[in-house]
PDB file of N, CA and C in Angstrom:
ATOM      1  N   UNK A   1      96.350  74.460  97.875  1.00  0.00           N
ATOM      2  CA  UNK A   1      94.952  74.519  98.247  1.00  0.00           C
ATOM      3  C   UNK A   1      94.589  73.216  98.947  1.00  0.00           C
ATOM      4  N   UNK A   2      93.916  73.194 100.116  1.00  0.00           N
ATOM      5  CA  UNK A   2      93.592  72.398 100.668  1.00  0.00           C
ATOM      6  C   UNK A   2      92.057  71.394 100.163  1.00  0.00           C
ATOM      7  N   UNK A   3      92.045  69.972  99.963  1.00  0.00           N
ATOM      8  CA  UNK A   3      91.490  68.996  99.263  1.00  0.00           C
ATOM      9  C   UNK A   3      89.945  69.788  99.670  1.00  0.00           C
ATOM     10  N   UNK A   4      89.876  69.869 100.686  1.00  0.00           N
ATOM     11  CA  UNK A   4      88.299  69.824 100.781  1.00  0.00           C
ATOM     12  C   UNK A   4      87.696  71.062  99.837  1.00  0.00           C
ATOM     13  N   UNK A   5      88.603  71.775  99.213  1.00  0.00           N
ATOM     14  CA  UNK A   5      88.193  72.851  97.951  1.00  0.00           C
ATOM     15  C   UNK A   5      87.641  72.215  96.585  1.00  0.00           C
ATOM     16  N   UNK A   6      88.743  71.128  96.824  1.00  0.00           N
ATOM     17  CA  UNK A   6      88.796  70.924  95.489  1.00  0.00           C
ATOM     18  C   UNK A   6      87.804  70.294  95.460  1.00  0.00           C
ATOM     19  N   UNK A   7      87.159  69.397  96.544  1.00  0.00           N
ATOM     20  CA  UNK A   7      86.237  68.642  96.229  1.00  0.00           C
ATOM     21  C   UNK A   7      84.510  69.102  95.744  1.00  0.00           C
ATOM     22  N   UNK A   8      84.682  70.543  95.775  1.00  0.00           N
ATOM     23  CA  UNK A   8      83.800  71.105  95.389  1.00  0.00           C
ATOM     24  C   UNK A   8      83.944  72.328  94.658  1.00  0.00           C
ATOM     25  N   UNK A   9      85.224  71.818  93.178  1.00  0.00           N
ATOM     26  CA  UNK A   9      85.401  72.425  92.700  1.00  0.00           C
ATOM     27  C   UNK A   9      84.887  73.628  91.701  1.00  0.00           C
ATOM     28  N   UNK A  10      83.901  72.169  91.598  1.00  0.00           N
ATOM     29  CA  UNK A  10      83.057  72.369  89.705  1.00  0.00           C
ATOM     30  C   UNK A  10      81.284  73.019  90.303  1.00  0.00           C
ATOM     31  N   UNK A  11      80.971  72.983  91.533  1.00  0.00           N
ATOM     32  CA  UNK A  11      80.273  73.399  92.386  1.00  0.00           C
ATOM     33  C   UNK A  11      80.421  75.368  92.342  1.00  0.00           C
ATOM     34  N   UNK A  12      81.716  75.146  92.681  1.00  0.00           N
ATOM     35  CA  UNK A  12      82.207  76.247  93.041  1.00  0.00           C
ATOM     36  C   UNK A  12      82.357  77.570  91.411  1.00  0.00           C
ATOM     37  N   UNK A  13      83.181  76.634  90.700  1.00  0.00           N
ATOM     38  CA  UNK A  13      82.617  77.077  89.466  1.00  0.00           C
ATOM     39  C   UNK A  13      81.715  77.975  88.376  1.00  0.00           C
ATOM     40  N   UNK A  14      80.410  76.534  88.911  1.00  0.00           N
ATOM     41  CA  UNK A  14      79.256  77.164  88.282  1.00  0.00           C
ATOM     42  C   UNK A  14      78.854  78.514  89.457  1.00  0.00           C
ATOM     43  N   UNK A  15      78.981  78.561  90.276  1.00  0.00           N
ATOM     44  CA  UNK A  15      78.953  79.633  90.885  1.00  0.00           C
ATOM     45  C   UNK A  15      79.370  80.791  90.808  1.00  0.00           C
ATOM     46  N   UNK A  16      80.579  80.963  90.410  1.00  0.00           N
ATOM     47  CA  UNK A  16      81.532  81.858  89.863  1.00  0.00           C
ATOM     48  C   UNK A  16      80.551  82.539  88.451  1.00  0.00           C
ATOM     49  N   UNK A  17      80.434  81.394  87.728  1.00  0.00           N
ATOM     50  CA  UNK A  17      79.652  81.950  86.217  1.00  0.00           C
ATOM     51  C   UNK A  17      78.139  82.235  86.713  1.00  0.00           C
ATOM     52  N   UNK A  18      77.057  81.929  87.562  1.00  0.00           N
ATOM     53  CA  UNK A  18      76.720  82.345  87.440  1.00  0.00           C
ATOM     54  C   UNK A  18      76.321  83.741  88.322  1.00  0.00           C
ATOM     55  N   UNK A  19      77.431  84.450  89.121  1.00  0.00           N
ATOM     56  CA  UNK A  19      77.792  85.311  89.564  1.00  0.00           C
ATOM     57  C   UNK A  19      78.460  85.921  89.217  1.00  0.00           C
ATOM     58  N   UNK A  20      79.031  85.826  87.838  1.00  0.00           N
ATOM     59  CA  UNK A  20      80.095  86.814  87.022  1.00  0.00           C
ATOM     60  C   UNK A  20      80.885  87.087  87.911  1.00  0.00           C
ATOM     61  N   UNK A  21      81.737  85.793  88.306  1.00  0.00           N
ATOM     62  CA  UNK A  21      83.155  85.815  88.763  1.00  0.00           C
ATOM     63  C   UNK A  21      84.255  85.569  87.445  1.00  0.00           C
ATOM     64  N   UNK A  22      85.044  86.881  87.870  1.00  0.00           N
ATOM     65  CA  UNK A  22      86.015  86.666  86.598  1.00  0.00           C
ATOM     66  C   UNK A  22      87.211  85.933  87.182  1.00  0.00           C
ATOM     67  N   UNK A  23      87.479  86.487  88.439  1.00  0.00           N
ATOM     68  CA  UNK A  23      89.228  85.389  89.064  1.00  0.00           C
ATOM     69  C   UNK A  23      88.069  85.355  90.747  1.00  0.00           C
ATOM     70  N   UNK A  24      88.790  84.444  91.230  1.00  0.00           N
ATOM     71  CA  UNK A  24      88.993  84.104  92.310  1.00  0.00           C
ATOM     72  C   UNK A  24      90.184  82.865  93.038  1.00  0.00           C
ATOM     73  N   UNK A  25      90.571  83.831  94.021  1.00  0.00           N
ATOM     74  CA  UNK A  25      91.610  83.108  94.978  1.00  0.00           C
ATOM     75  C   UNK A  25      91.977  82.888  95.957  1.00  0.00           C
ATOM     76  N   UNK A  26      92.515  82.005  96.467  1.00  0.00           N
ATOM     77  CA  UNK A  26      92.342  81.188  97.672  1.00  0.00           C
ATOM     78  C   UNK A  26      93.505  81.956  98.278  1.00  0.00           C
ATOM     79  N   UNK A  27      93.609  82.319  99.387  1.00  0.00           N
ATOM     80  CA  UNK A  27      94.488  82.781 100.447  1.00  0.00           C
ATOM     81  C   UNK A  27      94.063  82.177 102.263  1.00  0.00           C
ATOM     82  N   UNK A  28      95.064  82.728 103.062  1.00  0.00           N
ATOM     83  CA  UNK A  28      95.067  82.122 104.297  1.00  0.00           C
ATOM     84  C   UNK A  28      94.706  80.827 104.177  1.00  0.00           C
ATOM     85  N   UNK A  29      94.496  80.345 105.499  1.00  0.00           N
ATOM     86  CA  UNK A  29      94.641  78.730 106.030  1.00  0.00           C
ATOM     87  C   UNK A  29      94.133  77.777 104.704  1.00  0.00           C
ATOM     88  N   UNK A  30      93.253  78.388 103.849  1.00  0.00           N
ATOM     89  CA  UNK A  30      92.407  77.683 103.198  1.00  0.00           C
ATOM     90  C   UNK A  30      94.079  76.991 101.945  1.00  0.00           C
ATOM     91  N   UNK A  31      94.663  77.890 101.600  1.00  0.00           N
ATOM     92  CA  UNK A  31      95.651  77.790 100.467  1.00  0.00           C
ATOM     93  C   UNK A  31      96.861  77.304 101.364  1.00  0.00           C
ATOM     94  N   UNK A  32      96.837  76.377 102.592  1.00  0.00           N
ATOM     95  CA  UNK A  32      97.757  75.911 102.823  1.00  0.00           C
ATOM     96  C   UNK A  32      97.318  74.710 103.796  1.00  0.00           C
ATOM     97  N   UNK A  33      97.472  72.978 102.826  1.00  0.00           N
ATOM     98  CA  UNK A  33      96.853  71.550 103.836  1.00  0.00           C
ATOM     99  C   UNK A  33      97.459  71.729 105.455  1.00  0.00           C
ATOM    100  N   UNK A  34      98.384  72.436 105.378  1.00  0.00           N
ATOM    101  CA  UNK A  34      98.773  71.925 106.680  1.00  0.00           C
ATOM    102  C   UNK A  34      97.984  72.641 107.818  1.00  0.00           C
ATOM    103  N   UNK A  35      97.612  74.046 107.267  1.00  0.00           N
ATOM    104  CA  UNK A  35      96.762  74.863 108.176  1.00  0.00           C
ATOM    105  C   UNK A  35      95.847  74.562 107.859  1.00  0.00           C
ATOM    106  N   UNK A  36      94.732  74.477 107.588  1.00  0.00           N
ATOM    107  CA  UNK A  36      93.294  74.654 106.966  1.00  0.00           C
ATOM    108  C   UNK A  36      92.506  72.991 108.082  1.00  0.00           C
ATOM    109  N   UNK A  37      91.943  73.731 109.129  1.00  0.00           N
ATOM    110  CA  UNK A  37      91.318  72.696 109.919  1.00  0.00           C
ATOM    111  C   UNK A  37      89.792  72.591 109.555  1.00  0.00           C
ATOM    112  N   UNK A  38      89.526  71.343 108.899  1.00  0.00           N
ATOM    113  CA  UNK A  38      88.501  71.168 108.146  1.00  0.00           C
ATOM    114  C   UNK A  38      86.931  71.526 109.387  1.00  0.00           C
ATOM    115  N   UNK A  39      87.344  71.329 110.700  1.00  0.00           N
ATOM    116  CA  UNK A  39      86.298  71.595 111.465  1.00  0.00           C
ATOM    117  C   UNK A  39      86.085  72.805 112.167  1.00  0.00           C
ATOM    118  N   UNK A  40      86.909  73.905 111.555  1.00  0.00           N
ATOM    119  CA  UNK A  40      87.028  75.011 112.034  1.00  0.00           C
ATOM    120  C   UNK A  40      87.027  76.438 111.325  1.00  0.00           C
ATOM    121  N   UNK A  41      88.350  75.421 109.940  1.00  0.00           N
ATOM    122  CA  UNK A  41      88.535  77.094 109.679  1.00  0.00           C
ATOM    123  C   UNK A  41      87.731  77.497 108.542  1.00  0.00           C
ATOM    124  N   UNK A  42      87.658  78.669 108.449  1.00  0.00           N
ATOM    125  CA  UNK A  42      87.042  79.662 107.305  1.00  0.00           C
ATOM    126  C   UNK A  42      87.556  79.823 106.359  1.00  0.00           C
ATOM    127  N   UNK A  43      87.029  80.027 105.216  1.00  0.00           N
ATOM    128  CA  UNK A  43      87.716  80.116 104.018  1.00  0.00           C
ATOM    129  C   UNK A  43      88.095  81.823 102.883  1.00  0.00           C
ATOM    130  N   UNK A  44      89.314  82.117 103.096  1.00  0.00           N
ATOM    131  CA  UNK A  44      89.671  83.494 102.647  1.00  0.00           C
ATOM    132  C   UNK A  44      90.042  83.219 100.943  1.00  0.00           C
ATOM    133  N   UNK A  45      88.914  84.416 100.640  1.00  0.00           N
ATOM    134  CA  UNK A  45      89.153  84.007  98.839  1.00  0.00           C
ATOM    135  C   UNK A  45      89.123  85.745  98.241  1.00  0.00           C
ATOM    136  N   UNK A  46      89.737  85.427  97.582  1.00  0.00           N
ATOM    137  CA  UNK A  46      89.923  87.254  96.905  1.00  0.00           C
ATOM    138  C   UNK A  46      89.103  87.373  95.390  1.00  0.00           C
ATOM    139  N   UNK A  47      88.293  87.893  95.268  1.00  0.00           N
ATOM    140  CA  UNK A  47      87.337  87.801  94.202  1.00  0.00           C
ATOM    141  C   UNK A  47      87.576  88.998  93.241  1.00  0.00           C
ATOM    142  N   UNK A  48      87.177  89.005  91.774  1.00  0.00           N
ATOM    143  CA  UNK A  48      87.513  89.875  90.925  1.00  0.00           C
ATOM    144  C   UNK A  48      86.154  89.727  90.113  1.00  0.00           C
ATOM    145  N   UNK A  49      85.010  90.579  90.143  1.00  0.00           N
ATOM    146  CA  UNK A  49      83.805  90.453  89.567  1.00  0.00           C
ATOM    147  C   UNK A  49      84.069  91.002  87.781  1.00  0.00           C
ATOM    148  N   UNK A  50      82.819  90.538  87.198  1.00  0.00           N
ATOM    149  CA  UNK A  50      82.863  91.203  85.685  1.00  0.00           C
ATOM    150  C   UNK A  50      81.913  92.651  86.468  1.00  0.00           C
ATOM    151  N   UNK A  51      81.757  93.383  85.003  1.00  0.00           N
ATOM    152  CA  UNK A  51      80.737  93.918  85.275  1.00  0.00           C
ATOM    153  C   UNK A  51      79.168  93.556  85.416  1.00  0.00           C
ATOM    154  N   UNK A  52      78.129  93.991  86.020  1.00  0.00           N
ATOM    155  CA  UNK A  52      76.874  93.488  86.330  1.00  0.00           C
ATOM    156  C   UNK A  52      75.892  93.992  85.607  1.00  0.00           C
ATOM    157  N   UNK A  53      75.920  93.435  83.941  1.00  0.00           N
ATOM    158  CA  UNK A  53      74.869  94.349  83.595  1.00  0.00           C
ATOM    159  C   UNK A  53      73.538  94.465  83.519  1.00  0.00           C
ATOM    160  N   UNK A  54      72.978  93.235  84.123  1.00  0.00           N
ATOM    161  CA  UNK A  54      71.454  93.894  84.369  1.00  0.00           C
ATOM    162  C   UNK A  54      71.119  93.467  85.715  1.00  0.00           C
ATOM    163  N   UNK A  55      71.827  93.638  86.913  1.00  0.00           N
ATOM    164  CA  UNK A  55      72.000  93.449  87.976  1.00  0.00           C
ATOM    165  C   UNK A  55      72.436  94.004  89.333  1.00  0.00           C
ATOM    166  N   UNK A  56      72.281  93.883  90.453  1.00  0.00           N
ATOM    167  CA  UNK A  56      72.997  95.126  91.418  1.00  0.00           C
ATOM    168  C   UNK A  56      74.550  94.290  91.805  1.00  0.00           C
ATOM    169  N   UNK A  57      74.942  95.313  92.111  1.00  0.00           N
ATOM    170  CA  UNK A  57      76.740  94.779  92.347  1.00  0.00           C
ATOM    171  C   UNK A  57      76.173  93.910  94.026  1.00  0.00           C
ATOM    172  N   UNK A  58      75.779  94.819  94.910  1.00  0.00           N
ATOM    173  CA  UNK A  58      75.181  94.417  96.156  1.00  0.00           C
ATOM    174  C   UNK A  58      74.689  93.076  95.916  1.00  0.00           C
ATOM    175  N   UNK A  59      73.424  92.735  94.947  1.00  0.00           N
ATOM    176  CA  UNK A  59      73.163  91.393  95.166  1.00  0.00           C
ATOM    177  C   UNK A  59      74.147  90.573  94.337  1.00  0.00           C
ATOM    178  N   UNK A  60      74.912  90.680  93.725  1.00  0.00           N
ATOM    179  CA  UNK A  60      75.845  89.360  93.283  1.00  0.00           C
ATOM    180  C   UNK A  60      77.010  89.026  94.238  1.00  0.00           C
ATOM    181  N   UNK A  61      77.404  90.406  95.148  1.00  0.00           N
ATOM    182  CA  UNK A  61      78.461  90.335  96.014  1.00  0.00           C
ATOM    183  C   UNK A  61      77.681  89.484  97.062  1.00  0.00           C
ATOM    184  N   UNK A  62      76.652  89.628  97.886  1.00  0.00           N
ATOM    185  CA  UNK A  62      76.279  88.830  99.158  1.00  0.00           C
ATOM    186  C   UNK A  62      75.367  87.308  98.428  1.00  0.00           C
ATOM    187  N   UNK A  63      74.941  87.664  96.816  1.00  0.00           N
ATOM    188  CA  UNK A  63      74.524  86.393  96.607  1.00  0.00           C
ATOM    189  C   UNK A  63      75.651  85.060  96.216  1.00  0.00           C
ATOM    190  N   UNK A  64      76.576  85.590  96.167  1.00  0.00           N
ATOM    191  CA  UNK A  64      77.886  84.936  95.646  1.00  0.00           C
ATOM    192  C   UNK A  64      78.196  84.510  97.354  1.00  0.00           C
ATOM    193  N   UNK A  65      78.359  85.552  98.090  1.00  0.00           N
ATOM    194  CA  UNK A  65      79.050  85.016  99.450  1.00  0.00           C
ATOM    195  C   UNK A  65      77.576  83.851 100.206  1.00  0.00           C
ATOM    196  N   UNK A  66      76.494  84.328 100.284  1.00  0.00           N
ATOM    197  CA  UNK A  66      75.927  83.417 100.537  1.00  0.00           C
ATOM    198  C   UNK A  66      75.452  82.098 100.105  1.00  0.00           C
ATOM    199  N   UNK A  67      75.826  81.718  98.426  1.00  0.00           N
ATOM    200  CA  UNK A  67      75.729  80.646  98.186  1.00  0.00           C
ATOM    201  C   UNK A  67      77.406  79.609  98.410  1.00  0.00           C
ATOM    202  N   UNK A  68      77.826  80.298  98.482  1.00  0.00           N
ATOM    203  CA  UNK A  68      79.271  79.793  98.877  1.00  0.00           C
ATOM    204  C   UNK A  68      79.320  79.533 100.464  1.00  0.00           C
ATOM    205  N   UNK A  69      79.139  80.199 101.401  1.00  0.00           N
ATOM    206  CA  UNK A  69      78.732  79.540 102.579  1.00  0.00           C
ATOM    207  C   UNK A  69      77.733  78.354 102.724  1.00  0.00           C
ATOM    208  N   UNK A  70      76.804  78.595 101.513  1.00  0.00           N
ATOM    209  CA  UNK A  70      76.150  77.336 102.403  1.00  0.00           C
ATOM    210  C   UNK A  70      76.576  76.252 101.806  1.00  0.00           C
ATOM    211  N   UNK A  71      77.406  76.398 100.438  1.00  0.00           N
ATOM    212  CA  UNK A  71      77.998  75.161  99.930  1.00  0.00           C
ATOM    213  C   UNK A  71      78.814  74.602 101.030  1.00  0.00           C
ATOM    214  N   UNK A  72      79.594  75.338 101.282  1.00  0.00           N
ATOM    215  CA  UNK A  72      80.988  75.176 102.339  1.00  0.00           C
ATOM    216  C   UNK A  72      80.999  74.930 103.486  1.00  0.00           C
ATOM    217  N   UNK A  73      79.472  74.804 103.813  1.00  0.00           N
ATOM    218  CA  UNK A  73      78.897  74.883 105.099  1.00  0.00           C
ATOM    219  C   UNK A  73      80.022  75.627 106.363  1.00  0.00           C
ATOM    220  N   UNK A  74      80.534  76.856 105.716  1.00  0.00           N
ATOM    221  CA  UNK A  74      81.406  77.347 106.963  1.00  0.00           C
ATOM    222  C   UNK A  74      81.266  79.150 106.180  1.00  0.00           C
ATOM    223  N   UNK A  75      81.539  79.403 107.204  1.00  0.00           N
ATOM    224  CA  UNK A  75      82.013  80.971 106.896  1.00  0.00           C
ATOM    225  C   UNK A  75      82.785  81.205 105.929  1.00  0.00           C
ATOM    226  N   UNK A  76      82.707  82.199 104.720  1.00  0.00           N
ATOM    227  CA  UNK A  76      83.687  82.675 103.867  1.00  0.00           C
ATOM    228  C   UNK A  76      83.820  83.930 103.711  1.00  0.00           C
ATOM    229  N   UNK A  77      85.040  84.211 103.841  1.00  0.00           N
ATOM    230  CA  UNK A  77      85.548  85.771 103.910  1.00  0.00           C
ATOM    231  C   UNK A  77      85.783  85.991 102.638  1.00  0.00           C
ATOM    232  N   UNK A  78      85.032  87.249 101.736  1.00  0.00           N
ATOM    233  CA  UNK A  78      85.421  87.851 100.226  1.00  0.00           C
ATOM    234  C   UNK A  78      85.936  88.561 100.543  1.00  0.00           C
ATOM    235  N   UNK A  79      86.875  88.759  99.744  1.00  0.00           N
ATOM    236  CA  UNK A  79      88.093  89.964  99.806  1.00  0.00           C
ATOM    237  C   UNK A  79      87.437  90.644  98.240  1.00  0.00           C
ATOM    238  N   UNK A  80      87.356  91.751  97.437  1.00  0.00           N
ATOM    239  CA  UNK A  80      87.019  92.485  97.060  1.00  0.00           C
ATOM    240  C   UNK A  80      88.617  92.581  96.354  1.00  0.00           C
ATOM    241  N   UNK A  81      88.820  92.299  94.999  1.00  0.00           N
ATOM    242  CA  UNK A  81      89.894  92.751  94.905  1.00  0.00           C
ATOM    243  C   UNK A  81      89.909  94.312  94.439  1.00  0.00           C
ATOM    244  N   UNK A  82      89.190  94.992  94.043  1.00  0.00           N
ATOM    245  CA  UNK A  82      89.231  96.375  93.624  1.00  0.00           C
ATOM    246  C   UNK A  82      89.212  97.058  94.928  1.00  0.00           C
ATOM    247  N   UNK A  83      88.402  96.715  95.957  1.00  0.00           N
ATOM    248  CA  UNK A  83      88.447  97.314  97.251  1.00  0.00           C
ATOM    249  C   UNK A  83      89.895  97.365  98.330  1.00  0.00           C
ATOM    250  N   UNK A  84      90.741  96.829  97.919  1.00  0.00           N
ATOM    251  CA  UNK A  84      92.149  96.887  98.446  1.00  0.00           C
ATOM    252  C   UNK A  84      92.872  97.655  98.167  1.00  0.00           C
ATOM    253  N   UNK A  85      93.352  98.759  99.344  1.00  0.00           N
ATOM    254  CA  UNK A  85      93.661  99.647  98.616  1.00  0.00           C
ATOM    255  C   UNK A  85      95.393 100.202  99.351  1.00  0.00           C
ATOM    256  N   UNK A  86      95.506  98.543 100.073  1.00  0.00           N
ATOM    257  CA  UNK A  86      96.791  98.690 100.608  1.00  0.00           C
ATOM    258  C   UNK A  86      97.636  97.977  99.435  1.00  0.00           C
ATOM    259  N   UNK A  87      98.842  98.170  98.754  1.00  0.00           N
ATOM    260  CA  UNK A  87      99.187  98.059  97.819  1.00  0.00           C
ATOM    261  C   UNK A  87      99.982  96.834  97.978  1.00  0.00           C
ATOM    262  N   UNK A  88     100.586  97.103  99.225  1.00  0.00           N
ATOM    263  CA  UNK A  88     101.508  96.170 100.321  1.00  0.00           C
ATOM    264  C   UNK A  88     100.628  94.763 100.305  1.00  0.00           C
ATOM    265  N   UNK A  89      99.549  95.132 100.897  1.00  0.00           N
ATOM    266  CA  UNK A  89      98.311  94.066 101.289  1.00  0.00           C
ATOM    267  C   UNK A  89      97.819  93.205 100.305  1.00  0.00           C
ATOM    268  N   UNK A  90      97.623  93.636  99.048  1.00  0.00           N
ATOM    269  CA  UNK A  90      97.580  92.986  97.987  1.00  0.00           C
ATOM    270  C   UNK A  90      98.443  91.900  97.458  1.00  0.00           C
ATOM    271  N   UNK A  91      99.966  93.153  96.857  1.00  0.00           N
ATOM    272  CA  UNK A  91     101.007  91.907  96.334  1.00  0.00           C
ATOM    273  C   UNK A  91     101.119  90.581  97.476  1.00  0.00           C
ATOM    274  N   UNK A  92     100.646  91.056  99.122  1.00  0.00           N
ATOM    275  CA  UNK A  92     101.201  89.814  99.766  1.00  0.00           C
ATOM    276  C   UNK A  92      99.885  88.672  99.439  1.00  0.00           C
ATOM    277  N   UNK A  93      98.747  88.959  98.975  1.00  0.00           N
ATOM    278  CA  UNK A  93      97.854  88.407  99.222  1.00  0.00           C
ATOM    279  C   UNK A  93      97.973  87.353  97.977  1.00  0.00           C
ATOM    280  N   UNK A  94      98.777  88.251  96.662  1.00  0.00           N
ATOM    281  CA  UNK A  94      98.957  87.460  95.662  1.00  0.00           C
ATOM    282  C   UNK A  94      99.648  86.485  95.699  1.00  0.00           C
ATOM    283  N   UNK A  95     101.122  86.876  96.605  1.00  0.00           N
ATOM    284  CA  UNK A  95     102.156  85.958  96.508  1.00  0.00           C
ATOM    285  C   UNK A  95     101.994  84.609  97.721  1.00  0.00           C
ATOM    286  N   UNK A  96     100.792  85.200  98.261  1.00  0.00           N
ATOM    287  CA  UNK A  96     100.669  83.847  99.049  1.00  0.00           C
ATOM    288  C   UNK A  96      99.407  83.102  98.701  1.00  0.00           C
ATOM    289  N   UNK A  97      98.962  83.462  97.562  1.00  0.00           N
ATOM    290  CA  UNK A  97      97.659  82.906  97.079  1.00  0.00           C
ATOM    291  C   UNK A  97      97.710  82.359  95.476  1.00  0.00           C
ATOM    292  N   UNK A  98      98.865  81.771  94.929  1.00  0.00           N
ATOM    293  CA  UNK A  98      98.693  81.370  93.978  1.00  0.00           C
ATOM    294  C   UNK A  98      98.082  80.217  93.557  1.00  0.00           C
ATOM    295  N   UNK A  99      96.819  79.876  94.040  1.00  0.00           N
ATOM    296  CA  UNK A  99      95.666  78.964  93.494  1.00  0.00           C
ATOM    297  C   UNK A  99      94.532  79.818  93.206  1.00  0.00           C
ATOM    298  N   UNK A 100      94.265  79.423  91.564  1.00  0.00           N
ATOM    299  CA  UNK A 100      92.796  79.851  91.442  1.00  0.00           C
ATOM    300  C   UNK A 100      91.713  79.071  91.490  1.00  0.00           C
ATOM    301  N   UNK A 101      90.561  79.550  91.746  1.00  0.00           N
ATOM    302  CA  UNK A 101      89.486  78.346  91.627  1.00  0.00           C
ATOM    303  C   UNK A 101      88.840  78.211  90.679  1.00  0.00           C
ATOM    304  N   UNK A 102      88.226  79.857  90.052  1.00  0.00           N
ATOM    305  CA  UNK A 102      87.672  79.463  89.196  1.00  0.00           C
ATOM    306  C   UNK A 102      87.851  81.349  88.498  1.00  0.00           C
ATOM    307  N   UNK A 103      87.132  81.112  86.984  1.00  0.00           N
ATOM    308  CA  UNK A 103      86.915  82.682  86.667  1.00  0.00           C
ATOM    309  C   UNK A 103      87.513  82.094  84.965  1.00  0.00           C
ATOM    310  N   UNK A 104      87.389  83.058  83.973  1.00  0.00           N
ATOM    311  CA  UNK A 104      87.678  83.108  82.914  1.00  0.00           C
ATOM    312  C   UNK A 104      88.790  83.308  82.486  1.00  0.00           C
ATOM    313  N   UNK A 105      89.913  84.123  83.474  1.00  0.00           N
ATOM    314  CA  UNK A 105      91.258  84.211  83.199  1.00  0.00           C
ATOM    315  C   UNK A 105      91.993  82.755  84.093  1.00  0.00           C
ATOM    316  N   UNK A 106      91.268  82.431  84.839  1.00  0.00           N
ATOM    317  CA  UNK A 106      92.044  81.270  85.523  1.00  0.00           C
ATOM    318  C   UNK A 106      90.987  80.139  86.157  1.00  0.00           C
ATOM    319  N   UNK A 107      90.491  79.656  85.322  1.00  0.00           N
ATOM    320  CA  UNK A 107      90.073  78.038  84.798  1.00  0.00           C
ATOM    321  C   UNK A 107      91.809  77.376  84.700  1.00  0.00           C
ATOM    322  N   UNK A 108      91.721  76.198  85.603  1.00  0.00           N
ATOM    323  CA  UNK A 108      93.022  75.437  85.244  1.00  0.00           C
ATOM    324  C   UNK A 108      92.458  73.950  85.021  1.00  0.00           C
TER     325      UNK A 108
END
């Protein structure tokens, strides 16, 4: 994972909780220093929600992506992990995304 994540780790975090993020993970440029151009690129994260119980799925999904953009001050792409439904697309997404950021199964 590239530093400028980390530096807004615990940011990122409380965000997660209070968006009932259970996993989230870092994939493309973002999960690799050598790619990840701090003045350019976007950040690809694969998200795994709890359930929403007194809440709409709609507003935690775009309120989650929009407070994360403006932390990040850049574009962030959510990947939906239940919404993947290429099977292929997934395992690769896993095996090239082993950093988590934040969530209840993967707090590190």
């Amino acid at each position: 994972m590239h530093p400028f994540l980390n530096t807004h780790r615990e940011q990122i975090s409380a965000l997660c909780r209070r968006y009932g993020v259970r996993r989230l993970e870092v994939f493309g440029s973002a999960s690799d220093s050598e790619r990840f151009d701090t003045a350019r690129s976007d950040v690809d994260l694969l998200v795994e929600f709890d359930q929403s119980p007194n809440g709409s799925y709609t507003d935690q999904y775009f309120g989650f992506l929009e407070d994360l953009s403006a932390l990040l001050h850049r574009p962030v792409d959510l990947v939906v992990e239940r919404a993947v439904r290429n099977p292929f697309f997934l395992e690769s997404l896993r095996a090239n995304s082993p950093t988590a950021l934040s969530g209840t199964r993967c707090l590190t």
